[in-house]
PDB file of N, CA and C in Angstrom:
ATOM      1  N   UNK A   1      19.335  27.311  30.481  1.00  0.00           N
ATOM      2  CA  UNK A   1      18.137  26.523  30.697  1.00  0.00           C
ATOM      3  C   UNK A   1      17.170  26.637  29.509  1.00  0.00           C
ATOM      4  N   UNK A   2      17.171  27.706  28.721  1.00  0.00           N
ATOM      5  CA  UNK A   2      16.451  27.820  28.108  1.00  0.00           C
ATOM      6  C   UNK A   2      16.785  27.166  26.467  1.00  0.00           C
ATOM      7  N   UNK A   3      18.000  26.820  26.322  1.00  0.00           N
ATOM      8  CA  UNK A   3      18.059  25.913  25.151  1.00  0.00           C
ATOM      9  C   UNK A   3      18.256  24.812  25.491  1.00  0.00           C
ATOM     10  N   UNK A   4      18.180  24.399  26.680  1.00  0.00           N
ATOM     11  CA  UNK A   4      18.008  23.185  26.864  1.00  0.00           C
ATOM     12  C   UNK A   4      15.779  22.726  27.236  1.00  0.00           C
ATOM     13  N   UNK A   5      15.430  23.724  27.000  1.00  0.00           N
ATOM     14  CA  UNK A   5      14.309  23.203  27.374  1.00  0.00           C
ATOM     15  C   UNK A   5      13.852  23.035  25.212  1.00  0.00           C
ATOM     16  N   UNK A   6      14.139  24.150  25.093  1.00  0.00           N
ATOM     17  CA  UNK A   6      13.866  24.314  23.707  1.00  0.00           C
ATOM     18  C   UNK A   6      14.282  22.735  22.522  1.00  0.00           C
ATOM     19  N   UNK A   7      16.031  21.986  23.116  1.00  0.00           N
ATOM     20  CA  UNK A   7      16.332  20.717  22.633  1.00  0.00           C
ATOM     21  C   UNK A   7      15.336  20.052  22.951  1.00  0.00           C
ATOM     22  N   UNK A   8      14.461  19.938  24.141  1.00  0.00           N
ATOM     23  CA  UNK A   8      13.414  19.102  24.989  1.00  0.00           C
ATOM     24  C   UNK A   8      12.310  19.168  23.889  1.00  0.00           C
ATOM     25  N   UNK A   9      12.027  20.109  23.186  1.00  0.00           N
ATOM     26  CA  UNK A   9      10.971  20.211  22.860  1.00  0.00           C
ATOM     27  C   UNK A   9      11.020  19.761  21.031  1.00  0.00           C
ATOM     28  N   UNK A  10      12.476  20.128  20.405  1.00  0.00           N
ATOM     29  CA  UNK A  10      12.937  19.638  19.071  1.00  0.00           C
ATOM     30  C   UNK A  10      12.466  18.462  19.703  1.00  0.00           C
ATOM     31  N   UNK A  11      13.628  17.368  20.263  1.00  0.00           N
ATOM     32  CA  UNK A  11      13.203  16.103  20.660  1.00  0.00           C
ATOM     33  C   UNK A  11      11.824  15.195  20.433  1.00  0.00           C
ATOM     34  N   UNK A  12      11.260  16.224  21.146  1.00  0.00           N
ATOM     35  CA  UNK A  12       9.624  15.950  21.444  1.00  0.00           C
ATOM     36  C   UNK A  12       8.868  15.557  19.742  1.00  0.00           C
ATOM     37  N   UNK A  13       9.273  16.631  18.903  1.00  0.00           N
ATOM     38  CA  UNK A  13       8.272  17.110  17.963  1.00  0.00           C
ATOM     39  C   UNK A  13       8.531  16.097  16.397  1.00  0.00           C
ATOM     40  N   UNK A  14       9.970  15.938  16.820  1.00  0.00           N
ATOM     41  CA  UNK A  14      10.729  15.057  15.485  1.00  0.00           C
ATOM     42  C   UNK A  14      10.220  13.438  15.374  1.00  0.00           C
ATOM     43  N   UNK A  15       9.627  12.991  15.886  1.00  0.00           N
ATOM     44  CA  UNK A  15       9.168  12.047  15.547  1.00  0.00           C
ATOM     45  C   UNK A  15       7.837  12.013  15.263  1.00  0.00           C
ATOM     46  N   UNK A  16       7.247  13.222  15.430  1.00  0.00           N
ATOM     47  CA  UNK A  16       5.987  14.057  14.656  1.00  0.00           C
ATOM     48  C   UNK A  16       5.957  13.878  13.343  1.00  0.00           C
ATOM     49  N   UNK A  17       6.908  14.720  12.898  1.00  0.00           N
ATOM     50  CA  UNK A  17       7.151  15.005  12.043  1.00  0.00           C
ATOM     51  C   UNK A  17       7.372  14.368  10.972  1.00  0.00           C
ATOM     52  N   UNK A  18       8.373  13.411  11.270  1.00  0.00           N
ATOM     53  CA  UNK A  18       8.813  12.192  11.015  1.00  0.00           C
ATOM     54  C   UNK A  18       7.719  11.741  10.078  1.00  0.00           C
ATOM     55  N   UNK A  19       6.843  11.117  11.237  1.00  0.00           N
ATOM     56  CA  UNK A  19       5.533  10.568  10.575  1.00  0.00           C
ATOM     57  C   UNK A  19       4.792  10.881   9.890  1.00  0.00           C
ATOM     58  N   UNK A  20       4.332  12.395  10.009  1.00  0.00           N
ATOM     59  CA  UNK A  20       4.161  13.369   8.925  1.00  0.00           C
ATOM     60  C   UNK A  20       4.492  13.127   7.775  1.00  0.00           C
ATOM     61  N   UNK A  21       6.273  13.061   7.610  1.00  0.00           N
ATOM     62  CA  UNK A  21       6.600  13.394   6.170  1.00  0.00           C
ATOM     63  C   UNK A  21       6.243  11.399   5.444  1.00  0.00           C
ATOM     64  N   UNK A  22       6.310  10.644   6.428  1.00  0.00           N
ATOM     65  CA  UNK A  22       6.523   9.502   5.845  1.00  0.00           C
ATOM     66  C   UNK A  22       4.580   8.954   5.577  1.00  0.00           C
ATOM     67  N   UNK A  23       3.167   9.454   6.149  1.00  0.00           N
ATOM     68  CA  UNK A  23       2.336   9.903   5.322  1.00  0.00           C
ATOM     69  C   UNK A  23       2.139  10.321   3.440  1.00  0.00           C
ATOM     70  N   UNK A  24       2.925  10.877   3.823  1.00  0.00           N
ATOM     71  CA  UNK A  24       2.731  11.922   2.068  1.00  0.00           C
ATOM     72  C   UNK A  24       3.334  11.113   1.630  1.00  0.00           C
ATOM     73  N   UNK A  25       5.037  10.587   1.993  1.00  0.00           N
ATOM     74  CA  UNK A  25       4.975   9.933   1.045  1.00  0.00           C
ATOM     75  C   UNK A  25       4.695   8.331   0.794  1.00  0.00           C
ATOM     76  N   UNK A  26       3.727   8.025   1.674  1.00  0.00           N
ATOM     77  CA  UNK A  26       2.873   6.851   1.505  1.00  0.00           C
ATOM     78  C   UNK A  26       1.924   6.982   0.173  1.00  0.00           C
ATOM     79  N   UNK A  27       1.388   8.234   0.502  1.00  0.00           N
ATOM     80  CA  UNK A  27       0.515   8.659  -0.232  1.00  0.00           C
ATOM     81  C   UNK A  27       0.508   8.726  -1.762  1.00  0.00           C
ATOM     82  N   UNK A  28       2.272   8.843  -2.343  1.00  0.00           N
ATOM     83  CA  UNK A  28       2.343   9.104  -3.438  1.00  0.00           C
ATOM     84  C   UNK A  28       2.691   7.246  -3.925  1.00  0.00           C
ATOM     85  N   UNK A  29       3.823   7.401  -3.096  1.00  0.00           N
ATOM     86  CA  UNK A  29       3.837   5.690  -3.456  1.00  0.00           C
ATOM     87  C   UNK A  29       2.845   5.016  -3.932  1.00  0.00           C
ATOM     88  N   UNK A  30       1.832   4.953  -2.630  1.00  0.00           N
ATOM     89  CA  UNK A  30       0.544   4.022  -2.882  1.00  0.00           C
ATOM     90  C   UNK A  30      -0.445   4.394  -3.600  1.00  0.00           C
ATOM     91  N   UNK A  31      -0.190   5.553  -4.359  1.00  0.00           N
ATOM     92  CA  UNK A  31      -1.499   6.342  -5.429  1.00  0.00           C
ATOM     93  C   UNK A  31      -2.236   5.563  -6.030  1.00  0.00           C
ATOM     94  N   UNK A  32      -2.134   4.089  -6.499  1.00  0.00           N
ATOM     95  CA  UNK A  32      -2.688   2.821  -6.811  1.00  0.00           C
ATOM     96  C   UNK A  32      -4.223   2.928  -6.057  1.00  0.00           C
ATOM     97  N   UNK A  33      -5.050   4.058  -6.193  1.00  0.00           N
ATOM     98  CA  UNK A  33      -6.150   3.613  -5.282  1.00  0.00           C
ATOM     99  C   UNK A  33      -7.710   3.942  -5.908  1.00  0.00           C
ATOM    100  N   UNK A  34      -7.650   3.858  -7.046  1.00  0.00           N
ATOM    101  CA  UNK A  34      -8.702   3.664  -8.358  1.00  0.00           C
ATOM    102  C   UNK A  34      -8.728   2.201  -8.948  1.00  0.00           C
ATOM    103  N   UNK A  35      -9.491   1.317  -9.057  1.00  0.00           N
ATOM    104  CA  UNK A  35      -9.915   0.196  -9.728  1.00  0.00           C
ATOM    105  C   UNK A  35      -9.262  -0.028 -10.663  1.00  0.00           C
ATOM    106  N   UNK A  36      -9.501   0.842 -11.823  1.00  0.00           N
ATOM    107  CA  UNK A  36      -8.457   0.973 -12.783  1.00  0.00           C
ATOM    108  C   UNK A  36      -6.883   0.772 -13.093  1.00  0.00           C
ATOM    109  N   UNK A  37      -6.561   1.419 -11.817  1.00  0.00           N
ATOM    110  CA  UNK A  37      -4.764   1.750 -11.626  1.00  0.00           C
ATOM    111  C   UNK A  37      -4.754   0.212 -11.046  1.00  0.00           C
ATOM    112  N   UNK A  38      -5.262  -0.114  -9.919  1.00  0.00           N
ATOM    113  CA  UNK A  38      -5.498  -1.020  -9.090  1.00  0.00           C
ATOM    114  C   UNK A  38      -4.883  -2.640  -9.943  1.00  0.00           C
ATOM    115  N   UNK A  39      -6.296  -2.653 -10.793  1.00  0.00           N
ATOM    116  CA  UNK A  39      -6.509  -3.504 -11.855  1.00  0.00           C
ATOM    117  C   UNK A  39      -4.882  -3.760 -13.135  1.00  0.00           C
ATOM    118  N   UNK A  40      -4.582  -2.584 -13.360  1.00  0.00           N
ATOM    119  CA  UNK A  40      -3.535  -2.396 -13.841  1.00  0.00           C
ATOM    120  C   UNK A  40      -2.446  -2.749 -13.469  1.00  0.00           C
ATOM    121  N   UNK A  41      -2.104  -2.736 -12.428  1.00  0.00           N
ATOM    122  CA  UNK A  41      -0.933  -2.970 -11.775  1.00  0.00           C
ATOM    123  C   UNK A  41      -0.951  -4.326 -11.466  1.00  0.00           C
ATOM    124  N   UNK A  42      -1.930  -4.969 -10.982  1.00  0.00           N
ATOM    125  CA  UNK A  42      -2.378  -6.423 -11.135  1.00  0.00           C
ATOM    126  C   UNK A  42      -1.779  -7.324 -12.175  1.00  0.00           C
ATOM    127  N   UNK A  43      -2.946  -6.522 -13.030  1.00  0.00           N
ATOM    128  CA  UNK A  43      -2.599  -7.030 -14.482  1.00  0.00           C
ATOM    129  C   UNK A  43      -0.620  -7.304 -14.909  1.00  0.00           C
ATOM    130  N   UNK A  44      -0.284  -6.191 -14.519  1.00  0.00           N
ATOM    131  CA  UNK A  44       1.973  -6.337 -14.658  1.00  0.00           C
ATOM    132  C   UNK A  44       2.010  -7.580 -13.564  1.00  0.00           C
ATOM    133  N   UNK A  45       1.920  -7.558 -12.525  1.00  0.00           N
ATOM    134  CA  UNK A  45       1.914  -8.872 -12.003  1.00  0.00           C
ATOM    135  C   UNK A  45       1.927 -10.043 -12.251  1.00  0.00           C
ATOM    136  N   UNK A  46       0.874 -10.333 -12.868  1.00  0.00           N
ATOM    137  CA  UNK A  46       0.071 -11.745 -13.152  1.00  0.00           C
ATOM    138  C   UNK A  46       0.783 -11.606 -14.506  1.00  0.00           C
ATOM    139  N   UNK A  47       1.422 -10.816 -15.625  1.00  0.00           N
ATOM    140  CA  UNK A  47       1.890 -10.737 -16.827  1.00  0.00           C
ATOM    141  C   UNK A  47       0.919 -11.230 -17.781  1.00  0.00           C
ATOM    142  N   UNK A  48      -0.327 -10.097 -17.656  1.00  0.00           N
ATOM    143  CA  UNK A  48      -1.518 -10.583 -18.808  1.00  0.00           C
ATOM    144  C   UNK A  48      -1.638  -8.991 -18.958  1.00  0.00           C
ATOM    145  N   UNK A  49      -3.130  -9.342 -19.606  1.00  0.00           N
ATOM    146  CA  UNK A  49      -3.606  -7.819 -20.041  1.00  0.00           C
ATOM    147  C   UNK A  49      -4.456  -7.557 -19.051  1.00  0.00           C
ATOM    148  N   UNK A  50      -4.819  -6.365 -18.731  1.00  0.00           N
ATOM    149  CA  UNK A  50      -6.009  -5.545 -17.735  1.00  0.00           C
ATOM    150  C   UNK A  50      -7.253  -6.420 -17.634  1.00  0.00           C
ATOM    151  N   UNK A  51      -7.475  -6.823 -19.447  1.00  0.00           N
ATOM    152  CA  UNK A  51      -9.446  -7.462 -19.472  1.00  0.00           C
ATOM    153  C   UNK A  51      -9.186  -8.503 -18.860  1.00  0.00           C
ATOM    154  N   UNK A  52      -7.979  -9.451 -18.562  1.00  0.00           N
ATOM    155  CA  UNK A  52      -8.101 -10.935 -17.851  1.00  0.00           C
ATOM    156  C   UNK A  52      -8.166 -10.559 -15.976  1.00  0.00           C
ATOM    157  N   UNK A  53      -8.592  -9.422 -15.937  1.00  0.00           N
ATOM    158  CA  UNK A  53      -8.329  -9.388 -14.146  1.00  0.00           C
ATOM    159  C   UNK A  53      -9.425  -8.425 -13.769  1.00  0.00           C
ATOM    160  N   UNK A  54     -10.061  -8.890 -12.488  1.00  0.00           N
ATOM    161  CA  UNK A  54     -11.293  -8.013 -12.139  1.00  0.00           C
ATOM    162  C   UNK A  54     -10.674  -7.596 -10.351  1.00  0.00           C
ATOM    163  N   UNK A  55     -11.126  -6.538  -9.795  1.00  0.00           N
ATOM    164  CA  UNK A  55     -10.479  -6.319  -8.471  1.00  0.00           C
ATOM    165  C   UNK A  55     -11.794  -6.105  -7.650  1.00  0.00           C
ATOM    166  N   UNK A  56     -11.944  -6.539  -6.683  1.00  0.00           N
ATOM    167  CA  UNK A  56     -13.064  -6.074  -5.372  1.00  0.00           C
ATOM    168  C   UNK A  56     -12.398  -5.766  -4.098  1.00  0.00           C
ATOM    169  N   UNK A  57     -13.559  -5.605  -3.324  1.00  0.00           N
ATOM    170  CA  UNK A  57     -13.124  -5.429  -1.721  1.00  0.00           C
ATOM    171  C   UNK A  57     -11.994  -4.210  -1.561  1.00  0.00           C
ATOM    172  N   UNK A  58     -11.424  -3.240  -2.364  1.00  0.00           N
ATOM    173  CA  UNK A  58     -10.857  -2.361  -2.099  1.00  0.00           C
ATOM    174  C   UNK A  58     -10.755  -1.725  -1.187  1.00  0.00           C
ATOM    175  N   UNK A  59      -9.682  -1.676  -0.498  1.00  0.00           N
ATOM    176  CA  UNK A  59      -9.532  -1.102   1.027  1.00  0.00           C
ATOM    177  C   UNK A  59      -8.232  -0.173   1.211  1.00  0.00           C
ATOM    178  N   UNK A  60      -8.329   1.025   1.503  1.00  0.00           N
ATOM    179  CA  UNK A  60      -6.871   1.494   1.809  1.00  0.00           C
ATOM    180  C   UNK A  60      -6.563   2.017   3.448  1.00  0.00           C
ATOM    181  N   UNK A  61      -5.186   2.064   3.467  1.00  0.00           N
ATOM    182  CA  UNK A  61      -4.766   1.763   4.398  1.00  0.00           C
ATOM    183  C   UNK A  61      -3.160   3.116   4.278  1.00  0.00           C
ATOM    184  N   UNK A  62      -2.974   3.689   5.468  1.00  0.00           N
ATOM    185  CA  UNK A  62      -1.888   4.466   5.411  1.00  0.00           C
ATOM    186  C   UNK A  62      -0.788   4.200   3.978  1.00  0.00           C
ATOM    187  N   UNK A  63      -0.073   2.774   4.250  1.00  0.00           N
ATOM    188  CA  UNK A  63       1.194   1.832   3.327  1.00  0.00           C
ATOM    189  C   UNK A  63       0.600   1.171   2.656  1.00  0.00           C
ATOM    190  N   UNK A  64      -0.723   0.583   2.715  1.00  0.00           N
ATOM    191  CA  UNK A  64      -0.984  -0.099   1.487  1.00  0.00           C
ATOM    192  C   UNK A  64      -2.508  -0.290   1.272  1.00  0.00           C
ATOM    193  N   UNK A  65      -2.729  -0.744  -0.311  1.00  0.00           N
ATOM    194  CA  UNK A  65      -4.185  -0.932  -0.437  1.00  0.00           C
ATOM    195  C   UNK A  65      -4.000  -2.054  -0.555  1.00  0.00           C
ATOM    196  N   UNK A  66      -5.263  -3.268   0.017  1.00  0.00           N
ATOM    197  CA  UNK A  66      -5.777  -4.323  -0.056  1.00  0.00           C
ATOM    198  C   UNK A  66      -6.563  -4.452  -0.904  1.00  0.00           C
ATOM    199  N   UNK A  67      -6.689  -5.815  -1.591  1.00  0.00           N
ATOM    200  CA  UNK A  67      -8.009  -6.241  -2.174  1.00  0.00           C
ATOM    201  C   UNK A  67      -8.344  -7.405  -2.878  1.00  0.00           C
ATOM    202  N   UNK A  68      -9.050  -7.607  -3.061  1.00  0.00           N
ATOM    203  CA  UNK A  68      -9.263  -9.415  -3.905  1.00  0.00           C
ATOM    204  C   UNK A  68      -8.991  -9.123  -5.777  1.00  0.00           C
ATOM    205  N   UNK A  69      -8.466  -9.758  -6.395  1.00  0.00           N
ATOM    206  CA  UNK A  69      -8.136 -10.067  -7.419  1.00  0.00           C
ATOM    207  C   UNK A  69      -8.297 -11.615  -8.203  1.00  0.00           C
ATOM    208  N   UNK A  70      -9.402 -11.579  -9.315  1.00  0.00           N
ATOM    209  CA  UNK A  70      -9.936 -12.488  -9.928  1.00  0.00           C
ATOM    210  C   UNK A  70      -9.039 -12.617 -11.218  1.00  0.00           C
ATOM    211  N   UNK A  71      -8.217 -13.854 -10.964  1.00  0.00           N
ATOM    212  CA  UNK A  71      -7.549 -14.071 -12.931  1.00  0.00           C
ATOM    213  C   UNK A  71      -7.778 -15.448 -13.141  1.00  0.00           C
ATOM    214  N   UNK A  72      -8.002 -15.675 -14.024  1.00  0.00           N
ATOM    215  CA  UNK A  72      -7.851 -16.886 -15.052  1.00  0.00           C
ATOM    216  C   UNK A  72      -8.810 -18.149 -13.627  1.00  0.00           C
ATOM    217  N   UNK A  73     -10.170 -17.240 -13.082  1.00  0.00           N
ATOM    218  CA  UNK A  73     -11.420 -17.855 -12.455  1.00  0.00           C
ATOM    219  C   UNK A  73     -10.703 -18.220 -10.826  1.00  0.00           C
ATOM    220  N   UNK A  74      -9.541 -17.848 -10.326  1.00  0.00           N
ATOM    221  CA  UNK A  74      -9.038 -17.873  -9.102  1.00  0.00           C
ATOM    222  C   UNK A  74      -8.920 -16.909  -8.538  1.00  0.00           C
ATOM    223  N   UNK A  75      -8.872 -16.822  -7.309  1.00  0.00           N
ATOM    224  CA  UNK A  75      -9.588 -15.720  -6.444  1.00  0.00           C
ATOM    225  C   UNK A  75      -7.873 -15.517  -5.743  1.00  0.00           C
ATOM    226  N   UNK A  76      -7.518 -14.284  -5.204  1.00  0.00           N
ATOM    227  CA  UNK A  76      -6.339 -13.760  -4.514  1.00  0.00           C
ATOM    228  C   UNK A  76      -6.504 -12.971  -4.349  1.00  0.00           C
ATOM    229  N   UNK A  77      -5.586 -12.914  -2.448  1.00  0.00           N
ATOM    230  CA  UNK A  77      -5.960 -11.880  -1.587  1.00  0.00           C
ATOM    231  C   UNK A  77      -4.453 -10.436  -2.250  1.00  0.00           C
ATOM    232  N   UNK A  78      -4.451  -9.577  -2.981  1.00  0.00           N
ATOM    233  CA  UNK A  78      -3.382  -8.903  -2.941  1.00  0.00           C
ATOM    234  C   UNK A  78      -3.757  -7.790  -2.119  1.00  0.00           C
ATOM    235  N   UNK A  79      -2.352  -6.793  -2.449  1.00  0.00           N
ATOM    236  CA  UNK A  79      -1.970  -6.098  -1.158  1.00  0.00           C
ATOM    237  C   UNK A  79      -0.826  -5.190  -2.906  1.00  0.00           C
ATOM    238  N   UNK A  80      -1.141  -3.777  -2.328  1.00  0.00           N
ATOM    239  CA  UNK A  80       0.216  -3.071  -3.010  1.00  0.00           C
ATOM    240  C   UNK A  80       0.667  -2.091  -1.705  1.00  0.00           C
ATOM    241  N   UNK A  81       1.843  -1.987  -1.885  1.00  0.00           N
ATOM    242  CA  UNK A  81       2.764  -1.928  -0.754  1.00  0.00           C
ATOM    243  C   UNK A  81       3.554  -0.637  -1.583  1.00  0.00           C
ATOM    244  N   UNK A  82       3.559   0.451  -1.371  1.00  0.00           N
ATOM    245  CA  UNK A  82       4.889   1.558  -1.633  1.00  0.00           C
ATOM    246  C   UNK A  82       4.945   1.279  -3.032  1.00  0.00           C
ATOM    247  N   UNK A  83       3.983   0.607  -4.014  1.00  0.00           N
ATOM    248  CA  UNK A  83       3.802   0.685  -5.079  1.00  0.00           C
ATOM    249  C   UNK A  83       4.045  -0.686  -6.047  1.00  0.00           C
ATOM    250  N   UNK A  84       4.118  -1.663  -5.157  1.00  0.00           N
ATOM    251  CA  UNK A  84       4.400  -2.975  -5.408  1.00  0.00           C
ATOM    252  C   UNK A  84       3.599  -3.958  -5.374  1.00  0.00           C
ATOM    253  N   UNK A  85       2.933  -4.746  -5.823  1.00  0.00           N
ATOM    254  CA  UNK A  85       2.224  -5.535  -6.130  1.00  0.00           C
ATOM    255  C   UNK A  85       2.031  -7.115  -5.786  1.00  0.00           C
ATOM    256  N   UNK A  86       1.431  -7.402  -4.397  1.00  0.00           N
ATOM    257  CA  UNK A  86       1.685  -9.161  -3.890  1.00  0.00           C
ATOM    258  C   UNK A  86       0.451  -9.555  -4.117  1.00  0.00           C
ATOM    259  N   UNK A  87       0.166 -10.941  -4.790  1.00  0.00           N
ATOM    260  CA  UNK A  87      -1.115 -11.942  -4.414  1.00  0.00           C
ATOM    261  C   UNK A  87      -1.081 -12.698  -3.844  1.00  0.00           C
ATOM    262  N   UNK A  88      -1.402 -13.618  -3.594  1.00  0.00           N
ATOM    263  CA  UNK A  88      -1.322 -14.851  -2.746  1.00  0.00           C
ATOM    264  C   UNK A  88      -2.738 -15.386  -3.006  1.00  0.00           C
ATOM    265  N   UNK A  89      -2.870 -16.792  -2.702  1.00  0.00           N
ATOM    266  CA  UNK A  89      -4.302 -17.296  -2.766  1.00  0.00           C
ATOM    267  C   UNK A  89      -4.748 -17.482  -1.199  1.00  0.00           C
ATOM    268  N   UNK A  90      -5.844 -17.566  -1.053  1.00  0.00           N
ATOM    269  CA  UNK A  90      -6.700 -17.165   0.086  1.00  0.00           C
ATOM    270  C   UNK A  90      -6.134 -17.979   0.913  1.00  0.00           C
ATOM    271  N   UNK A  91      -5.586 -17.663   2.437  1.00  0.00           N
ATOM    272  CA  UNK A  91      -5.277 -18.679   3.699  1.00  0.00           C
ATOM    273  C   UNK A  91      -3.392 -18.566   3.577  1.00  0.00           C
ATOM    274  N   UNK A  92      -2.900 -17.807   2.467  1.00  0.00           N
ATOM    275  CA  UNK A  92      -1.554 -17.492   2.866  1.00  0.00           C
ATOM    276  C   UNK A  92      -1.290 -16.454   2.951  1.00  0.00           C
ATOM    277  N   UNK A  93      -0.345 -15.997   3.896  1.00  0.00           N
ATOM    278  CA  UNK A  93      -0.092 -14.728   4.315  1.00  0.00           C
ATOM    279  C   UNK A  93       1.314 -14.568   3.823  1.00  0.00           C
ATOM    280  N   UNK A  94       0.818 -13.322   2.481  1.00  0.00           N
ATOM    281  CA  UNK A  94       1.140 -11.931   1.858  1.00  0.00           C
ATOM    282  C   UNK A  94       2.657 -11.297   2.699  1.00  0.00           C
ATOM    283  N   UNK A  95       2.497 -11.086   3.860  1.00  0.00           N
ATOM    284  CA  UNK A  95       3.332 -10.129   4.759  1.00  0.00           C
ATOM    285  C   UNK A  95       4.698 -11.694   4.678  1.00  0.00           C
ATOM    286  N   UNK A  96       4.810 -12.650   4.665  1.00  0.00           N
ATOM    287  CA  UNK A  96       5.721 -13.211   4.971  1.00  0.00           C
ATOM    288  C   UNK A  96       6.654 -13.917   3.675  1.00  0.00           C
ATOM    289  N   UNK A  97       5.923 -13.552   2.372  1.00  0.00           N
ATOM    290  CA  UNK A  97       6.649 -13.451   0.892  1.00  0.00           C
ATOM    291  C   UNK A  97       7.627 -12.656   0.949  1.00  0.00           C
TER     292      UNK A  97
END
């Protein structure tokens, strides 16, 4: 009875954990969370330099940071994801690219 209560309780804890480890490494993935880096990573995107792109509204989030991105006087909603980089222009949804 008693390693079976003990499996009861592995059971229990592993999807704890789980989530735990998949945190951190959200965390490293999405390290993108300075203006700068932000801006940068943008910038590989759009395939310009850093000075053609400005970023606002910065928001983070467990998997990803959000935020608005200004290039060449057009406005886009991006999103970096596990270290990846989407824009879209305002009223399309990002998640279905």
């Amino acid at each position: 009875m008693n390693l079976f209560l003990r499996l009861i309780s592995l059971t229990a804890i592993a999807p704890i954990l789980s989530l735990s480890g998949c945190a951190a490494v959200a965390g490293v993935m999405n390290g993108a969370t300075n203006e700068d880096a932000i801006a940068a990573k943008t910038a590989t995107y759009f395939n310009t330099d850093r000075a053609h792109i400005s970023v606002t509204d910065i928001g983070g989030w467990l998997h990803e940071t959000t935020y608005k991105a200004t290039y060449k006087g057009s406005t886009y909603n991006c999103s970096i994801v596990y270290g990846s980089v989407v824009c879209t222009r305002p009223g399309e949804d990002f998640h279905n690219r």
